[in-house]
N, C-alpha and C. Protein backbone atom coordinates (compact mmCIF):
# COMPACT_ATOMS: atom_id res chain seq x y z
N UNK A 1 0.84 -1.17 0.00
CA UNK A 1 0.00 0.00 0.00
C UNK A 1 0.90 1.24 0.00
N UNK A 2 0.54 2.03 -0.93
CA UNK A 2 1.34 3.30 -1.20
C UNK A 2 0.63 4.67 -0.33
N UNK A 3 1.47 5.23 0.62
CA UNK A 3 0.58 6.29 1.76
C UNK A 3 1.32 8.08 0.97
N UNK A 4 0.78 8.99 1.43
CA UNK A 4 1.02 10.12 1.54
C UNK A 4 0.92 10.89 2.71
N UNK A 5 1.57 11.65 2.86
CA UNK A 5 0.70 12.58 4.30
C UNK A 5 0.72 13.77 3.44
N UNK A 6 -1.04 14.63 3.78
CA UNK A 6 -1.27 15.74 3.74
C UNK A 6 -1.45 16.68 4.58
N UNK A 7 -0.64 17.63 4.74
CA UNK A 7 -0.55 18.35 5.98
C UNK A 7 -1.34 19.55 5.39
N UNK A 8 -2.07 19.88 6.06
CA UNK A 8 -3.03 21.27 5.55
C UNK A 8 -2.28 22.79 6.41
N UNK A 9 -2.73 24.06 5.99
CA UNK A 9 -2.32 24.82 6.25
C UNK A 9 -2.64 25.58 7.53
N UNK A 10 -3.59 24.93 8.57
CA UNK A 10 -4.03 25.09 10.14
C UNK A 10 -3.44 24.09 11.18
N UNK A 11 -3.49 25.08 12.31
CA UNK A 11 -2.45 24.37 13.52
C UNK A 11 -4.02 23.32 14.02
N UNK A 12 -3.17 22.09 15.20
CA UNK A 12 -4.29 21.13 15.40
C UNK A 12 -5.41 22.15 15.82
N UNK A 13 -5.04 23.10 16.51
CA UNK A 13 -6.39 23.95 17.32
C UNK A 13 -7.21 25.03 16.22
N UNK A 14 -6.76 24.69 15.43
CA UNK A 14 -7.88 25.29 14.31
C UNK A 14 -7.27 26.32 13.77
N UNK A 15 -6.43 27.33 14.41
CA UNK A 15 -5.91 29.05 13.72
C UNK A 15 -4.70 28.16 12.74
N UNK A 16 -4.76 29.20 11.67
CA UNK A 16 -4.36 29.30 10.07
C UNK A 16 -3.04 29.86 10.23
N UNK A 17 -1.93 29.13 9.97
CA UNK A 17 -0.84 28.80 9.91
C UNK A 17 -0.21 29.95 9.40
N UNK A 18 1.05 30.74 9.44
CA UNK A 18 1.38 32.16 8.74
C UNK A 18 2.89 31.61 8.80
N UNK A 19 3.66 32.27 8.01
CA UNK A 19 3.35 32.96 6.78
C UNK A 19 2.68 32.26 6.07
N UNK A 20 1.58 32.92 5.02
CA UNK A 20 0.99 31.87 4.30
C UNK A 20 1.47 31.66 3.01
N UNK A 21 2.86 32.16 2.70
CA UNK A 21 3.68 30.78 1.76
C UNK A 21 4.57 29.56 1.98
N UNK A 22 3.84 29.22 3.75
CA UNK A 22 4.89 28.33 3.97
C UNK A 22 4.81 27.00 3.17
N UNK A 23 4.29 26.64 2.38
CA UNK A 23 3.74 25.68 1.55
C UNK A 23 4.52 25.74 0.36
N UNK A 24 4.37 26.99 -0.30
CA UNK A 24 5.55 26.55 -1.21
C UNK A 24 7.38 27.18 -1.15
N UNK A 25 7.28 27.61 0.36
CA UNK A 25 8.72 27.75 0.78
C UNK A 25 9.07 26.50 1.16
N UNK A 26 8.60 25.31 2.19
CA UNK A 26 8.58 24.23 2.11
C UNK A 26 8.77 23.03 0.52
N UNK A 27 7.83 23.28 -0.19
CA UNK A 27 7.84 22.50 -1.20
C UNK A 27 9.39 23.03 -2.12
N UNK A 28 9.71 24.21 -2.36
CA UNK A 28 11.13 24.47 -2.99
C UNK A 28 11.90 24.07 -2.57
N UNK A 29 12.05 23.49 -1.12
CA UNK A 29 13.24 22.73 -0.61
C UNK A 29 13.71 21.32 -1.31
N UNK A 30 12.88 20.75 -2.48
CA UNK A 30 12.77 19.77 -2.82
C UNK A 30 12.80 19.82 -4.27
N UNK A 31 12.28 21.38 -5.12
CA UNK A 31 12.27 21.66 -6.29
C UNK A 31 13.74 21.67 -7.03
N UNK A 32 13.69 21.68 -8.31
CA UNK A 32 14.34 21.62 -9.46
C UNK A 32 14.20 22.82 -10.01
N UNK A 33 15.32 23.75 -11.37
CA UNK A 33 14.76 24.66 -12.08
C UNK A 33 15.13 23.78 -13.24
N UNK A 34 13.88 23.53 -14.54
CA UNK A 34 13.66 23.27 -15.75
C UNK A 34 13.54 24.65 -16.61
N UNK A 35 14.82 24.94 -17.49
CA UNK A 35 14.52 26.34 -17.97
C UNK A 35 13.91 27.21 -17.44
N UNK A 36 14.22 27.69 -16.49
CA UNK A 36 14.13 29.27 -15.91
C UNK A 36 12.81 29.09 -15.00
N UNK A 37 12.46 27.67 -14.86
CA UNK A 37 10.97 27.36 -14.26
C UNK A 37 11.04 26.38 -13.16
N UNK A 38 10.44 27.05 -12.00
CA UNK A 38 10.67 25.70 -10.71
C UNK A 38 9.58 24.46 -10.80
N UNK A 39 10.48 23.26 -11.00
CA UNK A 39 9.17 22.01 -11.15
C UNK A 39 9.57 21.10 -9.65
N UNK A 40 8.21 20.88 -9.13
CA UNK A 40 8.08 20.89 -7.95
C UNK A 40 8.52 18.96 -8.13
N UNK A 41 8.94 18.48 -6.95
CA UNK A 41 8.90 17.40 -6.58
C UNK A 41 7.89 16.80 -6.56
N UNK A 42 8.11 15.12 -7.27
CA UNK A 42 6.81 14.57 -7.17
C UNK A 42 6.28 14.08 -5.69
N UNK A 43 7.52 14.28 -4.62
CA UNK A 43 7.59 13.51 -3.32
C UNK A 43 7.25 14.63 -2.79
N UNK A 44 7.48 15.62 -2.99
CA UNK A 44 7.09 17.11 -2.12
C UNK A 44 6.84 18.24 -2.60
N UNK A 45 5.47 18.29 -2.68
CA UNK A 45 4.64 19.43 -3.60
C UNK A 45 3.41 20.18 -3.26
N UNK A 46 3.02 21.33 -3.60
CA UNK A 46 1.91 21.97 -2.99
C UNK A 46 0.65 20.78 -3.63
N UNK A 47 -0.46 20.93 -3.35
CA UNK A 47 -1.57 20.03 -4.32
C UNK A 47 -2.80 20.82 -3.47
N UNK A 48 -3.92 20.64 -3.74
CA UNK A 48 -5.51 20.83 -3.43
C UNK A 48 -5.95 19.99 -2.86
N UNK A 49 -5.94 19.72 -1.36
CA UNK A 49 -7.10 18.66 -0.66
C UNK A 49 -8.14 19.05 -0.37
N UNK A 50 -9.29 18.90 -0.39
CA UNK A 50 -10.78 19.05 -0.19
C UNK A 50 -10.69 20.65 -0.30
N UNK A 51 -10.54 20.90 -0.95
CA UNK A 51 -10.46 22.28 -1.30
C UNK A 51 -9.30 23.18 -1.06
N UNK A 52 -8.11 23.09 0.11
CA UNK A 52 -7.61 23.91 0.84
C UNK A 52 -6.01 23.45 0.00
N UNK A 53 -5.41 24.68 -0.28
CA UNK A 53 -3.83 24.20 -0.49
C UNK A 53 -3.11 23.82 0.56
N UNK A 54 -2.51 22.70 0.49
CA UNK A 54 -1.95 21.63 1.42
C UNK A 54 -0.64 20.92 0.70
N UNK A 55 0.02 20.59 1.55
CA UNK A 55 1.57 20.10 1.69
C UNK A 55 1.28 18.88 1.29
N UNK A 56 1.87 18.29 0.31
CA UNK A 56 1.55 16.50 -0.22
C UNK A 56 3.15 16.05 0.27
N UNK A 57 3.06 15.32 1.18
CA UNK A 57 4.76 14.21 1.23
C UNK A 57 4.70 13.42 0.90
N UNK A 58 5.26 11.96 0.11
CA UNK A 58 5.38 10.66 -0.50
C UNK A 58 6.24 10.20 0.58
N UNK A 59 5.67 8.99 0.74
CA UNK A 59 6.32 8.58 2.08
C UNK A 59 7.72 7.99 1.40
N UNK A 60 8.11 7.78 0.32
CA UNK A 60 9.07 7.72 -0.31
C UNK A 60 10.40 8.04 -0.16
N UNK A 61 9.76 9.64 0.29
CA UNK A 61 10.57 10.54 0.62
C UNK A 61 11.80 10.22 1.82
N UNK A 62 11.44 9.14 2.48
CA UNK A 62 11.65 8.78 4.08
C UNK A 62 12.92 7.81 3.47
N UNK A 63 12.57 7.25 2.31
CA UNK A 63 13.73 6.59 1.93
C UNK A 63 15.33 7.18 0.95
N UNK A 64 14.66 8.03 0.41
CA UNK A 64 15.01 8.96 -0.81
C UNK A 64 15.95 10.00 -0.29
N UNK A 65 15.50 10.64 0.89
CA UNK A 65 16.29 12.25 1.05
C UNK A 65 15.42 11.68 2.46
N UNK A 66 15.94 10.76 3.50
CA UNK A 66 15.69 11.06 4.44
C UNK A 66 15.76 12.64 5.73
N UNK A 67 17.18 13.06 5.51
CA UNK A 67 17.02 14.37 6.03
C UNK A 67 16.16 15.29 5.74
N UNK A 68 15.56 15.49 4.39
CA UNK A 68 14.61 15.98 3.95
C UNK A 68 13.33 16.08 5.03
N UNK A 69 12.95 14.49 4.81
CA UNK A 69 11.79 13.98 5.39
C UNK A 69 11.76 14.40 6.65
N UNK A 70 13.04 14.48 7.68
CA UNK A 70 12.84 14.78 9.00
C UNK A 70 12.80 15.78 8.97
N UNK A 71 13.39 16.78 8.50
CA UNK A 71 12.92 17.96 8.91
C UNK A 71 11.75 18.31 8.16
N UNK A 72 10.76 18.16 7.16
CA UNK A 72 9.55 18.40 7.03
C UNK A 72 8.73 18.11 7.87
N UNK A 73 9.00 16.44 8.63
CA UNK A 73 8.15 16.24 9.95
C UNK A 73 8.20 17.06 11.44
N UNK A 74 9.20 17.09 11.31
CA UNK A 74 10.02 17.77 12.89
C UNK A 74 8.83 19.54 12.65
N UNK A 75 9.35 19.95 11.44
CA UNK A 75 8.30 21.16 11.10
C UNK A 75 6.86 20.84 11.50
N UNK A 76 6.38 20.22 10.47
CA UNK A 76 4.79 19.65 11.31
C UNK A 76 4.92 19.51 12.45
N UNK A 77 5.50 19.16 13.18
CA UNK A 77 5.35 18.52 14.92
C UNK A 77 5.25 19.77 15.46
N UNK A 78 6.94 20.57 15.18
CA UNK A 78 6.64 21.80 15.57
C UNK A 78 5.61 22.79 15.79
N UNK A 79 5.11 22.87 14.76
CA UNK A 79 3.93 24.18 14.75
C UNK A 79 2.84 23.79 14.53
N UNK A 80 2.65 22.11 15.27
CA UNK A 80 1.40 21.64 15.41
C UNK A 80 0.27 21.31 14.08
N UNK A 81 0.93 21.55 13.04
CA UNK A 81 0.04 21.24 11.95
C UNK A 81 -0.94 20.02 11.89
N UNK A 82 -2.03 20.46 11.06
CA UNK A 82 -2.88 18.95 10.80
C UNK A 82 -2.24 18.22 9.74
N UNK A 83 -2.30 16.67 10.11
CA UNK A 83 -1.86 16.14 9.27
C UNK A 83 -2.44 14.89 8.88
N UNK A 84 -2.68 14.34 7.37
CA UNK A 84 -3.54 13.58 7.22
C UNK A 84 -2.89 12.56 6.57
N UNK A 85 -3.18 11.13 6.78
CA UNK A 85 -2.23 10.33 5.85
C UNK A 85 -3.28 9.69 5.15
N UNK A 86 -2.86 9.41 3.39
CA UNK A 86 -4.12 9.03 2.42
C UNK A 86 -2.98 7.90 1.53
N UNK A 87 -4.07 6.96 1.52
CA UNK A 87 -2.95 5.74 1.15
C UNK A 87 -4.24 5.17 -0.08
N UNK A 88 -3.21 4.77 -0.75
CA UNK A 88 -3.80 4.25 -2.39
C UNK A 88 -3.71 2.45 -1.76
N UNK A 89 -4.60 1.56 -2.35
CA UNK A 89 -4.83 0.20 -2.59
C UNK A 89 -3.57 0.16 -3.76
N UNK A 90 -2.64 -0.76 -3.60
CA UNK A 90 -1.53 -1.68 -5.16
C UNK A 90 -2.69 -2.03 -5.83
N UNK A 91 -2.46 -1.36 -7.37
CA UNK A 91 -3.25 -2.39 -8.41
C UNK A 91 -4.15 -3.99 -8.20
N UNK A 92 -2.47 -4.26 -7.96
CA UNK A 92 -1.87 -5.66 -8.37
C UNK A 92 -3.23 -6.95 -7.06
N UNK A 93 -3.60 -6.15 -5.79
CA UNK A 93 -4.44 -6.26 -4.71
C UNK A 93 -5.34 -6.16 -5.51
N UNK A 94 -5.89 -5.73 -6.01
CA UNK A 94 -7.19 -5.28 -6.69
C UNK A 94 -8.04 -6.54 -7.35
N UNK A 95 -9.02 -7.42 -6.75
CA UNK A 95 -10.08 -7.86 -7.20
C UNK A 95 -9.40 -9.61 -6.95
N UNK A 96 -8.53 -9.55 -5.73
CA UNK A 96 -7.68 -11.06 -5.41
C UNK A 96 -8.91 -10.99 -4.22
């Protein structure tokens, strides 16, 4: 089973997280420039959950650029963010 965590942009107690580009100051820690253009990581990228712009991590990431990964978590822990983990069914599971 393949997981993600989505961390949204409010602390657990409900108030709205500031600065509010920490999302894609976060996500550039992970970006590339493709001709003069930042392309975001597929492991760490802004995305749209239920409406709200939110932090996508690939748990991947944990293997890949572990230092990465800790300090993106250590951040969440820190400043209390919500965080949601959304995990896909393998294909390959599918209809055994």
């Amino acid at each position: 089973m393949h997981c993600k965590y989505v961390i949204q942009g409010v602390t657990e107690d409900g108030r709205k997280f500031r600065p509010s580009d920490w999302i894609d100051r976060v996500s550039s820690m992970g970006a590339t420039y493709d001709k003069q253009r930042l392309v975001y990581s597929d492991l760490l990228h802004p995305e749209l959950f239920e409406g709200q712009k939110c932090l996508v991590i690939d748990t991947n990431l944990a293997d890949e650029n572990p230092v990465m990964f800790d300090y993106v978590m250590n951040f969440v822990k820190t400043n209390g963010l919500k965080m949601v983990e959304v995990c896909d069914m393998v294909e390959s599971k599918l209809g055994s």
